[in-house]
Protein backbone atom coordinates (compact mmCIF):
# COMPACT_ATOMS: atom_id res chain seq x y z
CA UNK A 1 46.66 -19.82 65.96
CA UNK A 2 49.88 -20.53 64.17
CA UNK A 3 50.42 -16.76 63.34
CA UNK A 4 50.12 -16.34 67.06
CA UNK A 5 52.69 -19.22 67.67
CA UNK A 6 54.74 -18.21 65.35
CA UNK A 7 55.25 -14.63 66.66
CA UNK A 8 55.93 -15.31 70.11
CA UNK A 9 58.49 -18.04 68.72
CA UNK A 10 60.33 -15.30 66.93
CA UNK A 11 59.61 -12.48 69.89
CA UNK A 12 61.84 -14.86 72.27
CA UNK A 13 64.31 -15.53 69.62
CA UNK A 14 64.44 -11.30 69.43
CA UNK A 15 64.39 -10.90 72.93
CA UNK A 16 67.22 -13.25 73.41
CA UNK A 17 69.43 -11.77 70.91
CA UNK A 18 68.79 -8.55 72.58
CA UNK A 19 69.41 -9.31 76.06
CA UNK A 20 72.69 -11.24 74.99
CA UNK A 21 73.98 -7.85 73.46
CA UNK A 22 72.93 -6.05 76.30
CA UNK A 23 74.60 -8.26 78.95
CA UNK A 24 77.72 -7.95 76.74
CA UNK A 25 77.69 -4.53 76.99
CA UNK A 26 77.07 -3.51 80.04
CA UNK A 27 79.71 -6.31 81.45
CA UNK A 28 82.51 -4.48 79.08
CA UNK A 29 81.74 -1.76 80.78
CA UNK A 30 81.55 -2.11 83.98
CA UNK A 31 84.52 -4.69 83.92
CA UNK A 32 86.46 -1.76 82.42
CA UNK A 33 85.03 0.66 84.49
CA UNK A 34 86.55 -1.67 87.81
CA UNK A 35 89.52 -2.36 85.70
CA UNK A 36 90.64 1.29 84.97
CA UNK A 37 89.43 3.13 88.23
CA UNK A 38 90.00 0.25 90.52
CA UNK A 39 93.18 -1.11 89.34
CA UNK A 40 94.44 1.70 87.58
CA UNK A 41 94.19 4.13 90.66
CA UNK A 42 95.65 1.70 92.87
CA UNK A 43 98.87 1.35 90.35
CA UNK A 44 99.21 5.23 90.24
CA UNK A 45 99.21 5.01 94.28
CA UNK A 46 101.44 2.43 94.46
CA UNK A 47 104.12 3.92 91.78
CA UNK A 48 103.74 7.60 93.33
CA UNK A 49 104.71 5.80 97.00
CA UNK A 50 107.34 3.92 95.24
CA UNK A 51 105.51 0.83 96.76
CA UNK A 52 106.27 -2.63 95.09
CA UNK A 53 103.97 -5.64 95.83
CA UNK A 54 106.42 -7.82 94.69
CA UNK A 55 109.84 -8.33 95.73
CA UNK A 56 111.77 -8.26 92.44
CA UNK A 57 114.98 -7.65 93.62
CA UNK A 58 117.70 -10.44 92.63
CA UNK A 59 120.00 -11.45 95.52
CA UNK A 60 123.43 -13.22 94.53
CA UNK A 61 124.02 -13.80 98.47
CA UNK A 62 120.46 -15.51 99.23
CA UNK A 63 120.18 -18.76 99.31
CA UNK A 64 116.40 -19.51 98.54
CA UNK A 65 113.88 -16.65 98.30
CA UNK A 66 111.24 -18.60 100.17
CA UNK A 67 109.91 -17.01 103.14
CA UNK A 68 109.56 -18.13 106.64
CA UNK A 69 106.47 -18.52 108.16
CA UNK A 70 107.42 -19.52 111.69
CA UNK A 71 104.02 -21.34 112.27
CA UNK A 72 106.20 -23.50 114.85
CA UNK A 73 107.53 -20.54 117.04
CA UNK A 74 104.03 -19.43 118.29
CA UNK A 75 101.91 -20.69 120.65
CA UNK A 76 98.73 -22.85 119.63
CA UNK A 77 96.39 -21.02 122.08
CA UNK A 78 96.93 -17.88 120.14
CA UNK A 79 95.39 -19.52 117.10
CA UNK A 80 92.74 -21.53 118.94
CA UNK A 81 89.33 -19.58 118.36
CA UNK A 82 90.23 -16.74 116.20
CA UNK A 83 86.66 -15.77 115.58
């Protein structure tokens, strides 16, 4: 009975060891996978349109490079209920 104990003791302690390789793995690759096609493609996209998601450009003349949002200039109703 111990033998029997013993190797289902050590068959989880395998089985865990495997599966934490495993899941390793197979998130390395899929996170580069996303990171290369998904990202990467996107970049190439972007840099072939000459498209910039930020606005890097230095101003000497602007004061602040917040942005307005105007949330006072439009109407509530047109916010009520949106869904």
């Amino acid at each position: 009975m111990i033998k029997i104990k013993s190797f289902f003791v050590g068959f989880h302690k395998g089985i865990h060891h495997f599966s934490t390789a495993l899941t390793t793995l197979i998130n390395v690759i899929l996170l580069a996978f996303v990171y290369f096609f998904g990202v990467g493609i996107v970049s190439l996209i972007a840099k072939g349109r000459k498209k910039s998601f930020l606005e890097k450009k230095i101003s000497k003349e602007a004061s602040t490079y917040w942005n307005d949002l105007n949330l006072k200039k439009e109407n509530f109703e047109e916010h009520y209920r949106q869904f």
